[in-house]
N, C-alpha and C. Protein backbone atom coordinates (compact mmCIF):
# COMPACT_ATOMS: atom_id res chain seq x y z
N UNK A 1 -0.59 -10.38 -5.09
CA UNK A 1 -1.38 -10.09 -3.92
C UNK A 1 -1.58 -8.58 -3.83
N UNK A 2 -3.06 -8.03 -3.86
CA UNK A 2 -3.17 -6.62 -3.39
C UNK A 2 -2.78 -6.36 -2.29
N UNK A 3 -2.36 -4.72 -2.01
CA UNK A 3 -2.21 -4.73 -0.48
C UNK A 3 -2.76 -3.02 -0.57
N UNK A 4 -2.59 -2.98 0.77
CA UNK A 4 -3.13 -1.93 1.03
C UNK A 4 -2.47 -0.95 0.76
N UNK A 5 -2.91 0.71 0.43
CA UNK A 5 -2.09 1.62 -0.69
C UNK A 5 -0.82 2.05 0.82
N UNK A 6 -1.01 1.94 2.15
CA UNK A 6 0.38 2.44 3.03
C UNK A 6 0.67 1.03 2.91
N UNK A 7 0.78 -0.06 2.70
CA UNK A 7 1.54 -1.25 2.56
C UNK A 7 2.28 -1.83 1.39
N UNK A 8 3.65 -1.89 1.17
CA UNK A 8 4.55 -2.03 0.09
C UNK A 8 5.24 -3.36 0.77
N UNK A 9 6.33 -4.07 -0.42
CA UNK A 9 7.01 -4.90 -0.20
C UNK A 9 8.53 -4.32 -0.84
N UNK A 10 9.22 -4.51 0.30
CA UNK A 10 10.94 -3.89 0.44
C UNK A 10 11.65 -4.90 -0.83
N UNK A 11 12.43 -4.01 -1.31
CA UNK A 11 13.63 -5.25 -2.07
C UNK A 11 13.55 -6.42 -1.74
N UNK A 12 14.01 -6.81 -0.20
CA UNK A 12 13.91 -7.68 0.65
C UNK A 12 12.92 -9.10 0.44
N UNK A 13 11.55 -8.14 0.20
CA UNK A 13 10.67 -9.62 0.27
C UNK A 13 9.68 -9.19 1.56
N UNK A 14 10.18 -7.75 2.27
CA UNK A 14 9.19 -8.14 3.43
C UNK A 14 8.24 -7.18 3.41
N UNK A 15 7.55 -7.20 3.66
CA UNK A 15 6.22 -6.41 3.63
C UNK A 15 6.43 -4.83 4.69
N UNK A 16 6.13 -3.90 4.31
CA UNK A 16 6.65 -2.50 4.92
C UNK A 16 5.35 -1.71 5.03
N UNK A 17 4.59 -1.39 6.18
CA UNK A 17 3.59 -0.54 6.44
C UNK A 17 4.26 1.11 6.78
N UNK A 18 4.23 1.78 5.76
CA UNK A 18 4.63 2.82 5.67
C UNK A 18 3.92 4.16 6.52
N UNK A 19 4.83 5.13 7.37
CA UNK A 19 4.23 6.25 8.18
C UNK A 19 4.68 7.51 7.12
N UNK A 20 3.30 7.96 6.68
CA UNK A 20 3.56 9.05 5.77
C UNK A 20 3.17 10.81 6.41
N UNK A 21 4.78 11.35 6.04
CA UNK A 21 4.36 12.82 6.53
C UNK A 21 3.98 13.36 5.72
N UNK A 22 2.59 14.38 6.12
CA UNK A 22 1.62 14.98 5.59
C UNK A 22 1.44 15.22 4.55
N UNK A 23 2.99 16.16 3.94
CA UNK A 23 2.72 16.44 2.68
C UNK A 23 2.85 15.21 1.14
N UNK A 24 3.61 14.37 2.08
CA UNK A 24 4.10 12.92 0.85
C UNK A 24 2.26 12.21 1.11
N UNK A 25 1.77 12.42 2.15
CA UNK A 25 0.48 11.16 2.40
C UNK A 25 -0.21 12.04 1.36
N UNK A 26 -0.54 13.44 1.82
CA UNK A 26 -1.96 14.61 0.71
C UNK A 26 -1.35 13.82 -1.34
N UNK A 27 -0.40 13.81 -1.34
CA UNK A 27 0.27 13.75 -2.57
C UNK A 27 0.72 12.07 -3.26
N UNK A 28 0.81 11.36 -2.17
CA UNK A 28 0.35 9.92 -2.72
C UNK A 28 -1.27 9.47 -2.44
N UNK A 29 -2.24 10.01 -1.67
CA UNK A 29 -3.08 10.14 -1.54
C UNK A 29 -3.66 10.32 -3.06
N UNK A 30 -3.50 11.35 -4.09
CA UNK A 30 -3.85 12.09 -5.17
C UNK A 30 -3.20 11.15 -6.09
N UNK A 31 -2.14 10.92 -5.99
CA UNK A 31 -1.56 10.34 -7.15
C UNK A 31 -1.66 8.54 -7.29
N UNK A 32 -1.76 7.87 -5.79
CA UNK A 32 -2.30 6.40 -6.45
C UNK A 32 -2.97 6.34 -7.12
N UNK A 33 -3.93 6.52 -7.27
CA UNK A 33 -5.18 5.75 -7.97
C UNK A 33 -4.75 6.00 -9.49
N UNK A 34 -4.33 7.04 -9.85
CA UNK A 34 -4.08 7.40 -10.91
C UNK A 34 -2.21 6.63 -11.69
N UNK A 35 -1.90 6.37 -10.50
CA UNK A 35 -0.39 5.76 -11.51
C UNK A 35 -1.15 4.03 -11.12
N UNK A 36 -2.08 3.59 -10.96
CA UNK A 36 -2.19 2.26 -10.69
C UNK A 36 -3.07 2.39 -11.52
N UNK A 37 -4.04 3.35 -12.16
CA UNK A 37 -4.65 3.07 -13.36
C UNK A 37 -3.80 3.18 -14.84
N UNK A 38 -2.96 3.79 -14.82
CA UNK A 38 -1.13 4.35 -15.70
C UNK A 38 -1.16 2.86 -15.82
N UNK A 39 -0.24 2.02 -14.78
CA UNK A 39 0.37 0.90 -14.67
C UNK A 39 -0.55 0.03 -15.45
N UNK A 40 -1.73 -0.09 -14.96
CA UNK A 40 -2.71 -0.99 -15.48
C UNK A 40 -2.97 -1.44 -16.68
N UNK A 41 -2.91 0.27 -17.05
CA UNK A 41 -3.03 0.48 -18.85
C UNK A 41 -2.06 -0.39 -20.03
N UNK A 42 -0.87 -0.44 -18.64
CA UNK A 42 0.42 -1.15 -19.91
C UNK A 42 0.49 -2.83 -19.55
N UNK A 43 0.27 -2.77 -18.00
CA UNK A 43 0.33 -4.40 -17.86
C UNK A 43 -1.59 -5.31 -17.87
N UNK A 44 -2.40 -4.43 -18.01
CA UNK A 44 -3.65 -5.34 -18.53
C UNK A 44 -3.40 -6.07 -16.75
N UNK A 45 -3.37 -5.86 -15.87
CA UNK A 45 -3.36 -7.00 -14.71
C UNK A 45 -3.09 -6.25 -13.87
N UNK A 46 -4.57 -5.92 -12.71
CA UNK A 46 -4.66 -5.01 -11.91
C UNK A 46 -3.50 -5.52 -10.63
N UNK A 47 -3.78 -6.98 -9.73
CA UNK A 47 -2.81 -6.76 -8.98
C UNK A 47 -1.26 -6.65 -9.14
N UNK A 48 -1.17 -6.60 -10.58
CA UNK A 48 0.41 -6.26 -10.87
C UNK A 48 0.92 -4.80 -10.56
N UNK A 49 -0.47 -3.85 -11.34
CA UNK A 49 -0.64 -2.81 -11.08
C UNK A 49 -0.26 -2.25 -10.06
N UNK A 50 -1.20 -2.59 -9.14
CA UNK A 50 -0.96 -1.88 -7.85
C UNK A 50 0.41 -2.52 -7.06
N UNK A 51 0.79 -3.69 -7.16
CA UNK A 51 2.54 -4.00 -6.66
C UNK A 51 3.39 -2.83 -7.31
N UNK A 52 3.41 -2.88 -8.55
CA UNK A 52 4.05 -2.00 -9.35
C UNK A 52 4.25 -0.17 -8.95
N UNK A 53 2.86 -0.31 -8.91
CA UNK A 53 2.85 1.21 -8.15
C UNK A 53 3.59 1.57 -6.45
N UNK A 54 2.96 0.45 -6.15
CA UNK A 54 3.50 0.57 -4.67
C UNK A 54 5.15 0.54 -4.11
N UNK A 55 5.59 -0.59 -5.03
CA UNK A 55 7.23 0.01 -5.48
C UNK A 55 7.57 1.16 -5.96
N UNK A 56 6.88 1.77 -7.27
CA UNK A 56 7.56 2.96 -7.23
C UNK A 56 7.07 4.20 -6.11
N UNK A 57 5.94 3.78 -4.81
CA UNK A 57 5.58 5.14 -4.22
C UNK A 57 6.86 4.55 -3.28
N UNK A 58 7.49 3.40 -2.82
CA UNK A 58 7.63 3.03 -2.05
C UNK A 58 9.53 3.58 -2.24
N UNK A 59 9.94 3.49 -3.16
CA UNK A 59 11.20 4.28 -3.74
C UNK A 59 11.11 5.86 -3.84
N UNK A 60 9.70 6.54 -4.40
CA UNK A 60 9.77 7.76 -3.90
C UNK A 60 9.80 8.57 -2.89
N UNK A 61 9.01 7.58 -1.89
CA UNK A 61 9.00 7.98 -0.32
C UNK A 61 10.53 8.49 0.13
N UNK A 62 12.16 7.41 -0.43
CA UNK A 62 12.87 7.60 0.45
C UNK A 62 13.51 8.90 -0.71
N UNK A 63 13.00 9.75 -1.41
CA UNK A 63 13.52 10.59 -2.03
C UNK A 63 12.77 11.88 -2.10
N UNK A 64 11.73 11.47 -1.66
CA UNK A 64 10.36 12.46 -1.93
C UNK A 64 10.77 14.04 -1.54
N UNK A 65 11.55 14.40 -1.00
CA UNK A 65 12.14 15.67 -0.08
C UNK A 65 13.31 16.38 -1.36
N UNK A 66 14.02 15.24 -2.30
CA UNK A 66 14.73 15.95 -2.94
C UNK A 66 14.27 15.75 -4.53
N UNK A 67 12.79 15.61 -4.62
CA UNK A 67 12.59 15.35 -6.68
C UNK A 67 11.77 16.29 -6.61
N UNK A 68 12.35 18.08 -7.53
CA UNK A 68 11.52 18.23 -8.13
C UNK A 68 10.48 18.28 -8.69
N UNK A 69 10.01 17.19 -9.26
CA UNK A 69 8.97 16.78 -9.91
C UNK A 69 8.28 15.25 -9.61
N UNK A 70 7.90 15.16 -8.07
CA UNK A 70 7.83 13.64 -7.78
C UNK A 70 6.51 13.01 -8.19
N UNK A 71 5.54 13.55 -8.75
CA UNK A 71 4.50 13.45 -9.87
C UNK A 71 5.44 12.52 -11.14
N UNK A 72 5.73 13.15 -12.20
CA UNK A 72 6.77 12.61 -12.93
C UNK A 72 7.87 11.29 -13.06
N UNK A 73 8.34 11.55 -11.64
CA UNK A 73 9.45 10.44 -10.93
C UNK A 73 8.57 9.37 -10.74
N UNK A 74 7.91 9.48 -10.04
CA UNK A 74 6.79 8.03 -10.09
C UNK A 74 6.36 7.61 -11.15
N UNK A 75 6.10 7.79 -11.66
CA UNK A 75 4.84 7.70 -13.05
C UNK A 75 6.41 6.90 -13.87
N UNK A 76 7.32 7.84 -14.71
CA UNK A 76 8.58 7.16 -15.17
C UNK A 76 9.00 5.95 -14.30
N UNK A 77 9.04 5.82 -12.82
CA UNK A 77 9.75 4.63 -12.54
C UNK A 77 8.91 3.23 -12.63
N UNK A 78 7.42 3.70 -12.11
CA UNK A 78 6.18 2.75 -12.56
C UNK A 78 6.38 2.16 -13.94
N UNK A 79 6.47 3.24 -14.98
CA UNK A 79 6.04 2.73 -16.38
C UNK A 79 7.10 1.87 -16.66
N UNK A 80 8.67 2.22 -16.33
CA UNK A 80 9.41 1.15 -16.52
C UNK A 80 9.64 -0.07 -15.92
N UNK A 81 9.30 -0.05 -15.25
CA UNK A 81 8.74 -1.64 -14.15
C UNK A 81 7.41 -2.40 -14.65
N UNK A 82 6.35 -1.35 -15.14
CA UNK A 82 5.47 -2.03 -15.93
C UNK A 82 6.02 -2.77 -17.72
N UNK A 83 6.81 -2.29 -18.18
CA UNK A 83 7.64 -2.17 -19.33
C UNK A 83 8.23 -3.88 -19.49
N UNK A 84 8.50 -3.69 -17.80
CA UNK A 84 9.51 -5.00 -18.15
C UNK A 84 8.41 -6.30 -17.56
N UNK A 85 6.88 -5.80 -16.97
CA UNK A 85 6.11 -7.01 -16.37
C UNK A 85 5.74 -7.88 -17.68
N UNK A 86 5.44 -9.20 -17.26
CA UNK A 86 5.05 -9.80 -18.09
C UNK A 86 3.67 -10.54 -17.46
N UNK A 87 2.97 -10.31 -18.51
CA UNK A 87 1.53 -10.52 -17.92
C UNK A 87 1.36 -12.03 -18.02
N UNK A 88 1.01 -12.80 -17.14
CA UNK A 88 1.12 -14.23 -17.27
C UNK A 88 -0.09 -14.76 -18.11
N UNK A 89 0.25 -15.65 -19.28
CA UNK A 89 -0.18 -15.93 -19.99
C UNK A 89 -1.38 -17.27 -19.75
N UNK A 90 -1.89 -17.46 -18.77
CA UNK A 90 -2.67 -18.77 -17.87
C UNK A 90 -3.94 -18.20 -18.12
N UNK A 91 -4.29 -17.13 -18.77
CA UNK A 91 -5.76 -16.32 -18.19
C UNK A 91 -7.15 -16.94 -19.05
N UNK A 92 -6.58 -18.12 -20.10
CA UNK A 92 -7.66 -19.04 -20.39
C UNK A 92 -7.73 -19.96 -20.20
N UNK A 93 -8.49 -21.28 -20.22
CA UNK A 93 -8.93 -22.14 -20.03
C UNK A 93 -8.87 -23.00 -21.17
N UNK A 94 -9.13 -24.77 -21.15
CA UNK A 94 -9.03 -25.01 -22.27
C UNK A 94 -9.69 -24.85 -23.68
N UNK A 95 -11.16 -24.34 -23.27
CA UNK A 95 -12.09 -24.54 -24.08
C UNK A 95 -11.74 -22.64 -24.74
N UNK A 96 -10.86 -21.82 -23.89
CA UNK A 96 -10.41 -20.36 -24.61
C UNK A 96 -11.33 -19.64 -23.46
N UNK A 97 -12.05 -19.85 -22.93
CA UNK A 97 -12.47 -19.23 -21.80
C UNK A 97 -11.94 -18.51 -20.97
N UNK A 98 -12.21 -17.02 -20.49
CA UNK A 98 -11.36 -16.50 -19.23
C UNK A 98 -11.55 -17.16 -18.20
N UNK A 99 -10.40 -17.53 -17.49
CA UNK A 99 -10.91 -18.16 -16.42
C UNK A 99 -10.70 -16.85 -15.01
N UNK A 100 -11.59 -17.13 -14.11
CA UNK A 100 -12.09 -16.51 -12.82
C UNK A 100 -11.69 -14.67 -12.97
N UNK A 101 -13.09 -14.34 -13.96
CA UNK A 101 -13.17 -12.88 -14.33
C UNK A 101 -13.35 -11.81 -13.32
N UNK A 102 -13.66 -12.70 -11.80
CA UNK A 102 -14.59 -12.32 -10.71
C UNK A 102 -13.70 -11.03 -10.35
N UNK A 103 -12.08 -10.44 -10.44
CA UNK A 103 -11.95 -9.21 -10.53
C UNK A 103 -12.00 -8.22 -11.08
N UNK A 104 -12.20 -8.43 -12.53
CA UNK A 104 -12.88 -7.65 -13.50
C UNK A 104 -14.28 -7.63 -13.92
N UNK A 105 -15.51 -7.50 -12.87
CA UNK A 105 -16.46 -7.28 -13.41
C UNK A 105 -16.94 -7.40 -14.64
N UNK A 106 -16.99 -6.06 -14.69
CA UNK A 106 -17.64 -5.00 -15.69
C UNK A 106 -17.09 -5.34 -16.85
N UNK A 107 -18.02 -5.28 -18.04
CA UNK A 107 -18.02 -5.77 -19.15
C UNK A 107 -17.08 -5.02 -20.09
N UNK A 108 -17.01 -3.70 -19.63
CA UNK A 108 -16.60 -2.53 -20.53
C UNK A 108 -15.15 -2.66 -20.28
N UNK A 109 -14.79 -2.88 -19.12
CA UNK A 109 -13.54 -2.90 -18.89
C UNK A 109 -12.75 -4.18 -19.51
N UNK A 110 -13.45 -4.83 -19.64
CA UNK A 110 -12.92 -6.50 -20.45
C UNK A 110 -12.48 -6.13 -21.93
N UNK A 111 -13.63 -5.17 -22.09
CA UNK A 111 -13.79 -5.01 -24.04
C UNK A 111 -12.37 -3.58 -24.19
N UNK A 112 -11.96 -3.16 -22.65
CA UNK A 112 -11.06 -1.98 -23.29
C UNK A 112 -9.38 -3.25 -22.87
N UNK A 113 -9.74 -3.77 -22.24
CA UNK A 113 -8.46 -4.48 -21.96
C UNK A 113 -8.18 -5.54 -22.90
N UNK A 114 -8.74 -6.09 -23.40
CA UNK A 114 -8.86 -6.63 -25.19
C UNK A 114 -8.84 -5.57 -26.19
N UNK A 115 -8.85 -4.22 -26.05
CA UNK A 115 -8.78 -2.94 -26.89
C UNK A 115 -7.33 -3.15 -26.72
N UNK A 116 -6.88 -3.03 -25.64
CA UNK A 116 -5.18 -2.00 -25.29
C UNK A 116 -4.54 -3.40 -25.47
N UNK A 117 -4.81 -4.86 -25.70
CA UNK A 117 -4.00 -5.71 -25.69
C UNK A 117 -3.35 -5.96 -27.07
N UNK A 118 -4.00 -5.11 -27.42
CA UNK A 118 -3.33 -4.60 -29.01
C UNK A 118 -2.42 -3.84 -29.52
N UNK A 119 -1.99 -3.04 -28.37
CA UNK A 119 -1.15 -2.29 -28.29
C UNK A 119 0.28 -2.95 -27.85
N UNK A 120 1.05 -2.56 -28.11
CA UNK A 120 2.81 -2.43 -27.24
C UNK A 120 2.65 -2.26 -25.99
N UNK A 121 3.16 -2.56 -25.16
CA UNK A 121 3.61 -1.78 -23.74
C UNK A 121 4.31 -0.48 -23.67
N UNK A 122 4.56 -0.14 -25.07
CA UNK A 122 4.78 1.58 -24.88
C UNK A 122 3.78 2.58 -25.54
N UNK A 123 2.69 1.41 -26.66
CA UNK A 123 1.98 2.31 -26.92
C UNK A 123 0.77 2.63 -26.18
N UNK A 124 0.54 1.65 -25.03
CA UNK A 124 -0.13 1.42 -24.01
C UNK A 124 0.13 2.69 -22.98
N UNK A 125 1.22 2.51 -22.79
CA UNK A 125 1.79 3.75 -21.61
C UNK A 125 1.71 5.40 -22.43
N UNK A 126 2.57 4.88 -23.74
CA UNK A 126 1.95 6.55 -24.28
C UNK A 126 0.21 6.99 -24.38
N UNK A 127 -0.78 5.90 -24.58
CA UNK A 127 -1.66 6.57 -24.83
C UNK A 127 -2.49 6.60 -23.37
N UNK A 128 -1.94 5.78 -22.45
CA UNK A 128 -2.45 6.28 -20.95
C UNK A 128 -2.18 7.71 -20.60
N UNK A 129 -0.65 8.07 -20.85
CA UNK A 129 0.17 9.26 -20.46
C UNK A 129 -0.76 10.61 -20.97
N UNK A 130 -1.13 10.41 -22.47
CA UNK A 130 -2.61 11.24 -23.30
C UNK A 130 -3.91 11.20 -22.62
N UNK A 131 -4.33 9.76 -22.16
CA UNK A 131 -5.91 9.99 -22.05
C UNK A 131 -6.73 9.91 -20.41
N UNK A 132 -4.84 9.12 -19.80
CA UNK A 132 -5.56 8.88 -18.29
C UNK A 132 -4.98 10.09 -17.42
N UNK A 133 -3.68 10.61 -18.05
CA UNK A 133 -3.11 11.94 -17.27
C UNK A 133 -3.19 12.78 -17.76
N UNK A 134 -3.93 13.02 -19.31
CA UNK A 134 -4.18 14.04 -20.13
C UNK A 134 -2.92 14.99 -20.26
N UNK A 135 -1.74 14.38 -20.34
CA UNK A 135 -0.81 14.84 -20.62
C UNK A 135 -0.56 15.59 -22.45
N UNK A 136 -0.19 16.46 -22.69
CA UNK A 136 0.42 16.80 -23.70
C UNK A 136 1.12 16.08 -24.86
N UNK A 137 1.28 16.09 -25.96
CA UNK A 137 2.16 15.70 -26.50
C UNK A 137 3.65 15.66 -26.49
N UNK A 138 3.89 17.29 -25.86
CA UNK A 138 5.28 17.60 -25.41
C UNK A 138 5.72 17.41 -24.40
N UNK A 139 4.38 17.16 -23.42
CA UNK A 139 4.80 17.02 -21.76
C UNK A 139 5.10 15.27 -21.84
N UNK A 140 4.44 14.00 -22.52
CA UNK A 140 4.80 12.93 -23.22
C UNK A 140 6.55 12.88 -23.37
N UNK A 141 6.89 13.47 -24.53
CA UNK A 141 7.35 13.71 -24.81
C UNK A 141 8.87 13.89 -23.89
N UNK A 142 9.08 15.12 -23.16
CA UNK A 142 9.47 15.27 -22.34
C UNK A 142 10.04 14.26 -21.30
N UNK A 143 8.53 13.79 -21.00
CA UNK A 143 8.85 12.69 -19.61
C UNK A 143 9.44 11.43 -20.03
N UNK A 144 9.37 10.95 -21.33
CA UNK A 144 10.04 9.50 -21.75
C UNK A 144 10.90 9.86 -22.38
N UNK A 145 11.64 10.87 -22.43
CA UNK A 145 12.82 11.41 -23.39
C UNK A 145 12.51 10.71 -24.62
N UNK A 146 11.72 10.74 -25.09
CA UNK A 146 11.21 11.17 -26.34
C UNK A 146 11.35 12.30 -27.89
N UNK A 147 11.05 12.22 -28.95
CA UNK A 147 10.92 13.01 -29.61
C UNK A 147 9.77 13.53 -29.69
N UNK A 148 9.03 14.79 -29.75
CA UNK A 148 7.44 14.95 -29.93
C UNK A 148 7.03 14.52 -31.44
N UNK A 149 7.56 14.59 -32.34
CA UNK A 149 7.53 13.74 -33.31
C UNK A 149 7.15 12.10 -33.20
N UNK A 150 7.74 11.56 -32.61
CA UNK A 150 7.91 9.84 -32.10
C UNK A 150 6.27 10.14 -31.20
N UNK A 151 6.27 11.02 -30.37
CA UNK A 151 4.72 11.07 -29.49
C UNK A 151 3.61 11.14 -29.88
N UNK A 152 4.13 11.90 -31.61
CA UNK A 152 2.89 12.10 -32.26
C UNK A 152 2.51 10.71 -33.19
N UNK A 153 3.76 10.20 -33.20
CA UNK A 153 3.46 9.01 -34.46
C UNK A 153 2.83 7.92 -33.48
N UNK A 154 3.26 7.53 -32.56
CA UNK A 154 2.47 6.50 -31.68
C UNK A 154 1.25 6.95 -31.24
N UNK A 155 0.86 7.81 -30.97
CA UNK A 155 -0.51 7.82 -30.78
C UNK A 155 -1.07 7.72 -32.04
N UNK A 156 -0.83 8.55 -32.78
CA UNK A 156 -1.61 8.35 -34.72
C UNK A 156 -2.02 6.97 -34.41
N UNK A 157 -0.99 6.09 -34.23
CA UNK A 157 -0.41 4.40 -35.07
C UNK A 157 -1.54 3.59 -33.88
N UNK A 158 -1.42 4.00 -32.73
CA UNK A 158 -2.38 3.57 -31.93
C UNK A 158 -3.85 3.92 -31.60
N UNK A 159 -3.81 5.05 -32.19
CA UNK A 159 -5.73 5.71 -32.09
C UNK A 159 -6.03 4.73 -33.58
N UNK A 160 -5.38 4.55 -34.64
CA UNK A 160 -5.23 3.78 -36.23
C UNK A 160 -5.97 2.24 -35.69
N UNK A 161 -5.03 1.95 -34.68
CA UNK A 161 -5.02 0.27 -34.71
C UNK A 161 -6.59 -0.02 -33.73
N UNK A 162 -6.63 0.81 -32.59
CA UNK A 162 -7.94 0.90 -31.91
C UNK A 162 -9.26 0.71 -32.84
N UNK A 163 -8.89 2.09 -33.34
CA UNK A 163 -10.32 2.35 -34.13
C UNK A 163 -10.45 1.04 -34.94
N UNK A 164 -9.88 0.46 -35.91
CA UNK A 164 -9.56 -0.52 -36.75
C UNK A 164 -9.77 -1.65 -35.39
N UNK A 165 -9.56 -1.97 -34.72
CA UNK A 165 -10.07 -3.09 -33.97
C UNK A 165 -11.66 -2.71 -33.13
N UNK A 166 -12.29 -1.57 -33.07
CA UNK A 166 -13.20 -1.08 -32.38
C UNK A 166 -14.42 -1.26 -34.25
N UNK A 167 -14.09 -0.93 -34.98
CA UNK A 167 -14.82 -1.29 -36.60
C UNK A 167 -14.78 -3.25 -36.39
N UNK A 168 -13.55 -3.35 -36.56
CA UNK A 168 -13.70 -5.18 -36.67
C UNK A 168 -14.79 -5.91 -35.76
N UNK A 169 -14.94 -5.30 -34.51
CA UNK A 169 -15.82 -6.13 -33.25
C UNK A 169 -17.07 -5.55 -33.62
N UNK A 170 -17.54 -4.27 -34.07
CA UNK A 170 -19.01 -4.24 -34.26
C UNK A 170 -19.48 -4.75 -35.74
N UNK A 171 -18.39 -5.31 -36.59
CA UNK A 171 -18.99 -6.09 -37.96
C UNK A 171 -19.30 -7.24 -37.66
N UNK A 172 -18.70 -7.71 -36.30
CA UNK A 172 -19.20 -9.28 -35.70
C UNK A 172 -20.35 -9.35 -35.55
């Protein structure tokens, strides 16, 4: 179920309409859209997405005063909650058909979410971390305690497998 970006669901189960002071609202304000497009990237399934996100704004909120880097802190606690989603496997029909596309429109977005379903769920998140936060290799790196070595080989291995699946669909 989507909900609205001040509406989260507690450990609990219960639904929490959140009162945000100024500087956490200007700064989750900026940063949803962008860790629910992050999330998206690794779980392929927008309202997972945005649950996903909304847990981790909803855990940063009660810390937001003491992280450093609460850009970062979100994004890491998202990706590992996306890490462990499992995208439910019901999304055809018998005849192989998607069934009820009616939240994914757009055509382009179908043909990149059949792109990234090719990927890992980490090579998914690393190459979001590159192309949707335009992050660094080292700043990558960094944030998944990583090697920049390891940052560089997964993207290689994943720009490799793209392109190679982006050649296969236009020989069709």
């Amino acid at each position: 179920m989507a909900r609205g970006p001040h509406t989260v669901v507690s450990d609990d189960g219960q639904e929490v309409e959140l009162v945000l002071p100024p500087a956490f609202d200007d700064w989750y304000r900026q940063e949803w859209p962008r860790v629910v497009a992050l999330v998206r990237t690794v779980t392929l399934d927008l309202p997972a997405a945005e649950d996903i996100a909304a847990s981790a704004f909803y855990k940063a909120f009660a810390r937001y005063s003491r992280l450093s880097n609460p850009s970062g802190w979100v994004r890491t606690v998202a990706l590992n909650a996306a890490k462990r989603h499992r995208r439910p496997s019901a999304r055809l029909d018998a005849t192989g058909d998607q069934v009820d596309p009616s939240a994914e429109q757009d055509l382009h977005l179908h043909q990149a979410i059949d792109l990234l379903s090719g990927l890992t769920p980490n090579q998914r998140a690393i190459v979001a971390l590159r192309y949707v936060y335009d992050l660094t290799q080292a700043q990558i790196a960094d944030e998944l305690s990583l090697a920049p070595g390891t940052v560089a080989a997964v993207l290689s291995t994943s720009r490799r497998k793209l392109h190679r699946q982006i050649s296969e669909e236009a020989l069709k």
